[in-house]
Protein backbone atom coordinates (compact mmCIF):
# COMPACT_ATOMS: atom_id res chain seq x y z
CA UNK A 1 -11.10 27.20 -7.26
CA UNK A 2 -7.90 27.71 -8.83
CA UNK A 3 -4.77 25.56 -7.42
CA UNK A 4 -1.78 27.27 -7.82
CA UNK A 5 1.46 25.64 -7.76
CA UNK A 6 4.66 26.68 -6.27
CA UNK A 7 7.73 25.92 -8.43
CA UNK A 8 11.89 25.49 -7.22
CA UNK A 9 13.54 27.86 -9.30
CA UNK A 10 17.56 26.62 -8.62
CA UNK A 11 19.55 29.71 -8.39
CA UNK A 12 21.60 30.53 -11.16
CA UNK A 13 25.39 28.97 -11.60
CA UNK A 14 27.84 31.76 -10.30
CA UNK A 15 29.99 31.63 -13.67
CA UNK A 16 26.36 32.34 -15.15
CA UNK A 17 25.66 35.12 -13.70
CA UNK A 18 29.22 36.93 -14.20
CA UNK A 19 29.11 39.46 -17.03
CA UNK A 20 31.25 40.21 -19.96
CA UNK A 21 32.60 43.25 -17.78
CA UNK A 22 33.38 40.26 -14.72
CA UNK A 23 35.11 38.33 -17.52
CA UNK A 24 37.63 41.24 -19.04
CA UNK A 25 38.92 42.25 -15.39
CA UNK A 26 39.64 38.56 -15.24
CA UNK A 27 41.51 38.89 -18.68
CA UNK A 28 42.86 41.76 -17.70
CA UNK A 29 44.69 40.28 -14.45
CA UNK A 30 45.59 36.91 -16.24
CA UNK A 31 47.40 39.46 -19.03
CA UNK A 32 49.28 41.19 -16.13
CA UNK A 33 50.21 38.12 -14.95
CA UNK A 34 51.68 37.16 -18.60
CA UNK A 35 53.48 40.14 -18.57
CA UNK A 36 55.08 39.87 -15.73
CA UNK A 37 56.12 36.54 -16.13
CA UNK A 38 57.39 36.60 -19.49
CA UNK A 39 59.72 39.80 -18.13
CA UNK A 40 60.62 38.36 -14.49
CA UNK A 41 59.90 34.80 -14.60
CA UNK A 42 63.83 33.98 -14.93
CA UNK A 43 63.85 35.39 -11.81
CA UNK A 44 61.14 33.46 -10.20
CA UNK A 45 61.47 30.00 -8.32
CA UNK A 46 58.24 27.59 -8.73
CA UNK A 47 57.05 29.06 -5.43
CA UNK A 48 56.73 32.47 -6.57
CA UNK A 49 55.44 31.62 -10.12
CA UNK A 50 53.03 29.49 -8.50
CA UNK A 51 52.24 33.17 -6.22
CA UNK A 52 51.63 34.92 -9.07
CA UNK A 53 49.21 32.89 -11.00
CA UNK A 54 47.20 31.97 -7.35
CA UNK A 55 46.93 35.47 -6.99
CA UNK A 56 45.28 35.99 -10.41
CA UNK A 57 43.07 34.08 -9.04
CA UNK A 58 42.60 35.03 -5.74
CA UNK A 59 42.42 38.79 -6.80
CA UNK A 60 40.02 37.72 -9.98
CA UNK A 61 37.69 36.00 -6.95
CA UNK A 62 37.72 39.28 -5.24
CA UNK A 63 36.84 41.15 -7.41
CA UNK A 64 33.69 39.08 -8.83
CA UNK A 65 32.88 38.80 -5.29
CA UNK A 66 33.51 42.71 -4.17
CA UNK A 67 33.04 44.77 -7.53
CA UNK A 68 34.31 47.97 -6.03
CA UNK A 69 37.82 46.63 -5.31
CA UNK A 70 38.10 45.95 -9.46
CA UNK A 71 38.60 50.07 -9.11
CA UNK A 72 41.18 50.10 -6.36
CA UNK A 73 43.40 47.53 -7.60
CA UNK A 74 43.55 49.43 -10.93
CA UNK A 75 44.07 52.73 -9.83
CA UNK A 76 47.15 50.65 -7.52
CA UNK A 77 48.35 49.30 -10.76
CA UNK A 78 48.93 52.83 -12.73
CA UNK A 79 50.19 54.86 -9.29
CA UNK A 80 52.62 52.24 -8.90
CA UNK A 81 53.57 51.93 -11.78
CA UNK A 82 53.91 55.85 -12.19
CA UNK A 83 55.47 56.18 -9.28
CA UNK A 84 58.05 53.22 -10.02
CA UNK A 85 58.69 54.79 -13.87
CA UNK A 86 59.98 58.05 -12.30
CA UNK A 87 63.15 56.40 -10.37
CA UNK A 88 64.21 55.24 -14.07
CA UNK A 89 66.53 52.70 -11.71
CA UNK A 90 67.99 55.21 -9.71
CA UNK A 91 67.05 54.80 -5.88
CA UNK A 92 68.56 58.39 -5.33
CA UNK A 93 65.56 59.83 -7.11
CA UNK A 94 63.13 59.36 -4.52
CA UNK A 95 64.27 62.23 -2.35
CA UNK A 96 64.79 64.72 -5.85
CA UNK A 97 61.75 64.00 -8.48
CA UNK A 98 58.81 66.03 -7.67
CA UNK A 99 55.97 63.50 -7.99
CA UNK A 100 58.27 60.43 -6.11
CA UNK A 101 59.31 63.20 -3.32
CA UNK A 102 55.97 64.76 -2.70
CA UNK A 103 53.30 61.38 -3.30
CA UNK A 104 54.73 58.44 -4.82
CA UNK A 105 57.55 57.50 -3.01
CA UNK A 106 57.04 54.52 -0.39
CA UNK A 107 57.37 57.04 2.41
CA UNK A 108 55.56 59.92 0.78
CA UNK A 109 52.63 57.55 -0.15
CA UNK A 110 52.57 56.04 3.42
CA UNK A 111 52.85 59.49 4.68
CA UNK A 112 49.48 60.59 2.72
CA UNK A 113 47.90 56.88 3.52
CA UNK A 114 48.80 58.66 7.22
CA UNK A 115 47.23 61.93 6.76
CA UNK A 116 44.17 60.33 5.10
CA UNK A 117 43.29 58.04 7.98
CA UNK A 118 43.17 60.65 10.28
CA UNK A 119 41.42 62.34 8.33
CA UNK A 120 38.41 59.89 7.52
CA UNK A 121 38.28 58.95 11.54
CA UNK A 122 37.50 62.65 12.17
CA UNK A 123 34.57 63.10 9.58
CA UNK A 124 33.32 59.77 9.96
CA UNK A 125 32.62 61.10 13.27
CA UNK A 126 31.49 64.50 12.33
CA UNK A 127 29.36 62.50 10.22
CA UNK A 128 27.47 60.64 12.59
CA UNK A 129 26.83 63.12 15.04
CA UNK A 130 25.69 65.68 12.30
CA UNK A 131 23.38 62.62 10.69
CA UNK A 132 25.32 63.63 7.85
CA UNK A 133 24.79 61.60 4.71
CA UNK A 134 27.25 63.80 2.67
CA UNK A 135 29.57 63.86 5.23
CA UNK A 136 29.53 60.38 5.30
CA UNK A 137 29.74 59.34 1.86
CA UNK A 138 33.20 62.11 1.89
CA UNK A 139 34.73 60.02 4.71
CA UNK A 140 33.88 56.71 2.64
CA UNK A 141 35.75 58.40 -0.09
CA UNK A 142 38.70 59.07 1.90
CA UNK A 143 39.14 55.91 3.83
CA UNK A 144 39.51 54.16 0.08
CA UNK A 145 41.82 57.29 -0.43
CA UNK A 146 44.04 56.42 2.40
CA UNK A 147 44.12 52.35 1.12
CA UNK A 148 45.18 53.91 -2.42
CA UNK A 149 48.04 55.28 -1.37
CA UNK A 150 48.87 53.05 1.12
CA UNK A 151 49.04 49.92 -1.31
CA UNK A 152 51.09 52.22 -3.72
CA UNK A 153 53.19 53.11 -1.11
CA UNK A 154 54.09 49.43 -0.36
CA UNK A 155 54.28 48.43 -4.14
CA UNK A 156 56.64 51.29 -4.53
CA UNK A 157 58.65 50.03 -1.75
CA UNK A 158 58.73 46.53 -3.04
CA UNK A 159 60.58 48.28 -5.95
CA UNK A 160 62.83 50.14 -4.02
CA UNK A 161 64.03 47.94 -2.19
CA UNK A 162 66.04 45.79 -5.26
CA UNK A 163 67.22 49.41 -6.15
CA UNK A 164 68.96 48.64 -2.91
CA UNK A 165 70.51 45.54 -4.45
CA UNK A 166 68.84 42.25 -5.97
CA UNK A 167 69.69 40.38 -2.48
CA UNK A 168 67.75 42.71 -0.44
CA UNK A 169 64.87 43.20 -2.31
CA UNK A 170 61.95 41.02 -1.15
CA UNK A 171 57.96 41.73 -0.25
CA UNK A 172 57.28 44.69 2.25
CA UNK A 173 55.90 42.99 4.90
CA UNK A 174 58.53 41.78 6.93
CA UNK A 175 59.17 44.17 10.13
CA UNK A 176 56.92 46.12 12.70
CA UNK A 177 56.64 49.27 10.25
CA UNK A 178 55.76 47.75 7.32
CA UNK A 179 53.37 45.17 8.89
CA UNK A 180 51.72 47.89 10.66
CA UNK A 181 51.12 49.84 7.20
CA UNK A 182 49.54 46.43 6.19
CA UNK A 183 47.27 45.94 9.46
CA UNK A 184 45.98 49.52 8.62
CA UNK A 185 45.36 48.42 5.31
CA UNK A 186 43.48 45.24 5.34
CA UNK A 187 41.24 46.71 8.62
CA UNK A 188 40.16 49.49 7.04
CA UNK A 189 39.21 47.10 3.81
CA UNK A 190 37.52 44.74 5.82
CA UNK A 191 35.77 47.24 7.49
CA UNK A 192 34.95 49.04 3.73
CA UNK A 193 33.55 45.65 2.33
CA UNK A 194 30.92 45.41 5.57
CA UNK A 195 29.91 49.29 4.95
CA UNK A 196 29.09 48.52 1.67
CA UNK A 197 26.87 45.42 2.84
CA UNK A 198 25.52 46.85 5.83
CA UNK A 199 25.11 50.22 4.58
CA UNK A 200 26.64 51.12 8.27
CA UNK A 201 28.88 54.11 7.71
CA UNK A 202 27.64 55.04 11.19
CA UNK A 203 30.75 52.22 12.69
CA UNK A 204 33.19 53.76 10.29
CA UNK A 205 34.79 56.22 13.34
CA UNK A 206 35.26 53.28 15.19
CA UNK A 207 36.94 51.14 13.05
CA UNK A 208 38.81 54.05 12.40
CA UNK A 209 40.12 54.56 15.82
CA UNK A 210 41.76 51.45 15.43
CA UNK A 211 43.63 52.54 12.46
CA UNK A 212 44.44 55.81 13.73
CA UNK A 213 45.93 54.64 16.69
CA UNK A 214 47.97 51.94 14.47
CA UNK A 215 48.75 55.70 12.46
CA UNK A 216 50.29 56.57 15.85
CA UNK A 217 52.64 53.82 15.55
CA UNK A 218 53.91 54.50 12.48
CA UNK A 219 54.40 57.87 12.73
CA UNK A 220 56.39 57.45 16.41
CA UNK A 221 58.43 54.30 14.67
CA UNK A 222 59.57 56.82 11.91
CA UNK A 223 60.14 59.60 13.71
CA UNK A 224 61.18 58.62 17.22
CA UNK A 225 62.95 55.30 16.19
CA UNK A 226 63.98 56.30 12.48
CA UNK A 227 62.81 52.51 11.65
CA UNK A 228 61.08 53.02 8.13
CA UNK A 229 64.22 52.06 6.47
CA UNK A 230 64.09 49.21 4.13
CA UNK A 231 66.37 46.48 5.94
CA UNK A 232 67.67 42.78 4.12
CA UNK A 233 66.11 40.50 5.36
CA UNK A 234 66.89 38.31 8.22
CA UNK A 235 67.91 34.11 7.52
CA UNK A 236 64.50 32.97 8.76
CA UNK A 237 62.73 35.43 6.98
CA UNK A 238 64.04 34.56 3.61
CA UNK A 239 61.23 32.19 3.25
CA UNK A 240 58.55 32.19 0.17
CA UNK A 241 56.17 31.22 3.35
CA UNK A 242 56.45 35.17 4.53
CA UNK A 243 54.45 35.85 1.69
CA UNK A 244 51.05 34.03 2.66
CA UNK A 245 51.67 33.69 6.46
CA UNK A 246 52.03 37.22 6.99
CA UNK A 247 48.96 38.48 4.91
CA UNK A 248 46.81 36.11 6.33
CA UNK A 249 47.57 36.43 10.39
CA UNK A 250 46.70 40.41 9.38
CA UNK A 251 43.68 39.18 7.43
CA UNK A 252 42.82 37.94 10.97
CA UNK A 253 43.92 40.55 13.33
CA UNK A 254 42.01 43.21 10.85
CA UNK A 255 38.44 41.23 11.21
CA UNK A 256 39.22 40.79 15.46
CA UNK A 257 39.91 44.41 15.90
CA UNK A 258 37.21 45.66 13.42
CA UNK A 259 34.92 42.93 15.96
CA UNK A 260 36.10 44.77 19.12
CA UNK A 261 35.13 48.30 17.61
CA UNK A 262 31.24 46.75 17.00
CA UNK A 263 31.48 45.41 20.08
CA UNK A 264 32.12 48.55 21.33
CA UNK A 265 29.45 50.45 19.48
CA UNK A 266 27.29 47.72 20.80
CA UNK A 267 27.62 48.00 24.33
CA UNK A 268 27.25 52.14 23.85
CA UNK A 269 23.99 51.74 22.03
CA UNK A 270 22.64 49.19 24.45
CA UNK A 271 23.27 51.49 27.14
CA UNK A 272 21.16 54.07 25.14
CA UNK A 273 24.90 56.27 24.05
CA UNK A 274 24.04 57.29 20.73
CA UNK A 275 22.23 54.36 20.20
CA UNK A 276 19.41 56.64 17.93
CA UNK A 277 22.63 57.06 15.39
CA UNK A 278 24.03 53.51 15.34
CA UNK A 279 22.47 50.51 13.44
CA UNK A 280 20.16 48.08 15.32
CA UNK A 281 21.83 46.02 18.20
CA UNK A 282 21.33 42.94 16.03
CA UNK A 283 22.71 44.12 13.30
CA UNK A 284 26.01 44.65 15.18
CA UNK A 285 25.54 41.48 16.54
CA UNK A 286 25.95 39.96 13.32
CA UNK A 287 28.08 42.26 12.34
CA UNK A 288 30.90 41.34 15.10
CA UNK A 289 29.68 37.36 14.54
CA UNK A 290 30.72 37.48 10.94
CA UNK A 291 34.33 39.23 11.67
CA UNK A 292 35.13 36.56 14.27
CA UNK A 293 34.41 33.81 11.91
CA UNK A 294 36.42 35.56 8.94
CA UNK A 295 39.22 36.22 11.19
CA UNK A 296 39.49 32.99 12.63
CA UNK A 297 39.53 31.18 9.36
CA UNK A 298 42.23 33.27 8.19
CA UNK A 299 44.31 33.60 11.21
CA UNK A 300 43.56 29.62 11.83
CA UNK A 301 45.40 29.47 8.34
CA UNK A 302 48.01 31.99 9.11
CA UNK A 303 49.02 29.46 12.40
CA UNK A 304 48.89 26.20 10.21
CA UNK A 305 51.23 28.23 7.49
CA UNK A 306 53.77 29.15 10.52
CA UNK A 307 54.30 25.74 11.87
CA UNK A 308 54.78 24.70 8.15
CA UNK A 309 57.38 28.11 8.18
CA UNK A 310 58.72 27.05 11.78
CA UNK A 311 59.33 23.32 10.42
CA UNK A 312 61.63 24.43 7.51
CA UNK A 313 63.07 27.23 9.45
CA UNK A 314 64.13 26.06 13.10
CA UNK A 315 63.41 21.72 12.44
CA UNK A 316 60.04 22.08 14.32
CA UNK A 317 55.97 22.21 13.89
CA UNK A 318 55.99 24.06 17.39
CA UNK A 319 59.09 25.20 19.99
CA UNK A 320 56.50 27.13 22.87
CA UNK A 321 58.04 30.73 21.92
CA UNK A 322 56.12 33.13 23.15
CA UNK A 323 55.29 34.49 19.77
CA UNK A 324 53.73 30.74 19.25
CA UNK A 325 52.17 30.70 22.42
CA UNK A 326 50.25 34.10 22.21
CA UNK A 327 49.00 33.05 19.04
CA UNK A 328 47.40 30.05 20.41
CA UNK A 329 46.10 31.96 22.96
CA UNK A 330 44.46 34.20 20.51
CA UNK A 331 42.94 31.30 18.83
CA UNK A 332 41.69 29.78 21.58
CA UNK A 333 39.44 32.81 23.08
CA UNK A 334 38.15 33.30 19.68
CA UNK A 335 37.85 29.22 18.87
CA UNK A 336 36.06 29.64 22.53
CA UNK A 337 33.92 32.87 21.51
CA UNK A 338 32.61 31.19 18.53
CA UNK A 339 31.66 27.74 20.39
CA UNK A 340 29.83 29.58 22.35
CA UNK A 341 27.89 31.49 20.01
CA UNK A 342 27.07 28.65 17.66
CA UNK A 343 26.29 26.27 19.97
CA UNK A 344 24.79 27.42 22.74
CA UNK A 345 23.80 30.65 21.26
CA UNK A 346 25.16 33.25 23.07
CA UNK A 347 23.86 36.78 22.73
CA UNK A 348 23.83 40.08 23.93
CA UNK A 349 26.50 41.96 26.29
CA UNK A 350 28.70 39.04 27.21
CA UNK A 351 30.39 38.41 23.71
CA UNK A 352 30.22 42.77 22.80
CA UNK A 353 32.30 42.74 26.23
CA UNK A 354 34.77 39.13 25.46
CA UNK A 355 35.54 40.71 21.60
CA UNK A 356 36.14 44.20 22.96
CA UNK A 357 38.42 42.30 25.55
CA UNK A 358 39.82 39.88 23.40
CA UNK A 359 41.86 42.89 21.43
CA UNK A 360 43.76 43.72 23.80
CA UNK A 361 44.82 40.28 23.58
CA UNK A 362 44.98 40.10 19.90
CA UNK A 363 47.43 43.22 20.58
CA UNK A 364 49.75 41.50 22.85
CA UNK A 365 50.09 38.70 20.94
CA UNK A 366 50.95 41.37 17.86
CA UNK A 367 53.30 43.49 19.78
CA UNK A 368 53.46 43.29 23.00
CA UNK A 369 55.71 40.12 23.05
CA UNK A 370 57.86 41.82 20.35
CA UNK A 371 57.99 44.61 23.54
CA UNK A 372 58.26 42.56 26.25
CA UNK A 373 59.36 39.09 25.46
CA UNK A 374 62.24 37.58 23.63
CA UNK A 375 62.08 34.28 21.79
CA UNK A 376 62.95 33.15 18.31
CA UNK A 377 60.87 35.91 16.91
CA UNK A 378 62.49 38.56 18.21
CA UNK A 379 63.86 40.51 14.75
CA UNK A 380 60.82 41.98 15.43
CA UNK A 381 61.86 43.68 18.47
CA UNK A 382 60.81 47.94 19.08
């Protein structure tokens, strides 16, 4: 008799296994970069030099990581840069210039990002009640439609906004409309990476409801309020700390809510509602267990990076303000949902229910103390 022998075979080294293709998108940021530097870098403190090298790295990560966003962040690159050519520094030419005053302009793009959205929730669900595959794969398409334009719309208005004047200008992400344009954003690209993984287009109208309803926002903040303008920024604001606090509480809020929409799917299928056209009950399981630990990393970041941003800008880690508070709140139901689940194992409706529950909390903490409470974050205020 024969013995055979089982050998270890170590897994390949990750730089090994990236491919000439992996290495010239690399190249191709890092010469971006260059270029940017060598025409703004006068301009640039050591803070935001050291910004725009980390995120050649950061984006180069991605994209060896996530392939399909290699596509996106090009096709961001040209639009914005297209749309940013036709003002030929005149900030008057965004309401004249046919492609800035019909797509490329920061509102026109947002406006499309808008339309899009809506658009995507409604065949997403059209597609999984007709067991569509084409149907599906068309809503796919439009969701990364709707982060196209939306990206271009805030690179645009990054631009626009030193047409203003040089003091003004700074990164869009500093009040309720432009964060909300980001939260839309970064959820619907969370929730594109996990489609792509899961092969679960089936979840895509309910992520999707979450977006719309953010959609809502915007469009009642424009039109209602007339607060899409692009504003200077406030003292406290004027921090190079905006720049990765900001993106990373959203990274956070984007994986809780996407969590709350499985969790919602989960507790329909287990009661046997459309449970024939959703994915497995374990699969959303993991599904919502794997947002919840992404979005706690990040927003566990995002609330170390704000007590660094408090210290320089009000002489304290931590004051209590309700903006402060809320966000320990938040952290602690999820630090408390994840406990649970790693350590004693928790399953089935209980933690579908508590991350369906917890955001509503995760929405308080994001705007309902900018509604109903006042404390040192209030330039947020409706």
């Amino acid at each position: 008799m024969m013995e055979s022998t089982l050998k270890y075979e170590a897994p390949t080294p990750f730089l090994k296994r990236l491919t000439r293709t992996d290495w010239l998108y690399a190249l191709a940021l890092l010469g971006g970069a260059l270029f940017a530097f060598n025409r703004y870098g006068d301009y640039m403190d050591v803070y935001e030099q050291g910004f725009l090298f980390g995120a050649v790295a950061g984006f180069g990560l991605l994209g060896w990581f996530w392939k399909p966003v290699r596509l996106l962040m090009l096709a961001i690159a040209l639009l914005s840069l297209f749309g940013i050519s036709q003002y030929h520094g005149d900030l008057a030419r965004g309401g004249q210039a046919f492609f800035l005053k019909f797509l490329f302009a920061s509102q026109s793009a947002i406006m499309w990002m808008n339309v899009l959205f809506v658009m995507a929730t409604a065949t997403y669900w059209l597609a999984l009640f007709a067991r569509s595959e084409f149907t599906g794969k068309v809503a796919s398409a439009l969701t990364w439609s709707a982060v196209l334009m939306g990206f271009t719309g805030l690179m645009v208005r990054w631009y626009e906004s030193y047409l203003i004047a040089p003091d003004v200008g700074h990164i869009p992400i500093s009040n309720l409309y432009e964060v909300f344009v980001l939260f839309c954003l970064i959820t619907a690209l969370i929730y594109l990476y996990y489609e792509g993984r899961y092969a679960t287009r089936q979840l895509g109208g309910f992520v999707l409801l979450v977006v719309s309803a953010a959609v809502g926002f915007i469009l009642w903040y424009t039109f209602d309020r007339q607060a899409s303008g692009i504003q200077p920024l406030v003292p406290a604001l004027q921090s190079y700390w905006m720049k990765i606090h900001v993106p990373a509480n959203f990274i956070g809020y984007g994986a809780f809510s996407l969590a709350a929409m499985v969790g919602s799917a989960w507790i329909l299928a287990q009661r046997g509602i459309l449970a024939s056209r959703l994915p497995s009950l374990e699969v959303l399981d993991d599904l919502m267990y794997k947002a919840i630990a992404v979005g706690f990393a990040f927003f566990t970041i995002a609330t170390i990076l704000g007590a660094m941003w408090a210290a320089e800008a009000w002489g304290g880690y931590w004051s209590w303000d309700p903006k402060e508070t809320w966000a320990l709140i938040v952290w602690l139901n999820y630090a408390a949902w994840l406990h649970l689940r790693m350590v004693k194992g928790l399953r089935g409706a209980l933690p579908a229910w508590w991350a369906l529950i917890g955001l509503l909390v995760t929405s308080f903490a994001f705007l309902g103390v900018n509604m109903f409470l006042t404390g040192l974050h209030s330039y947020g205020t409706l």
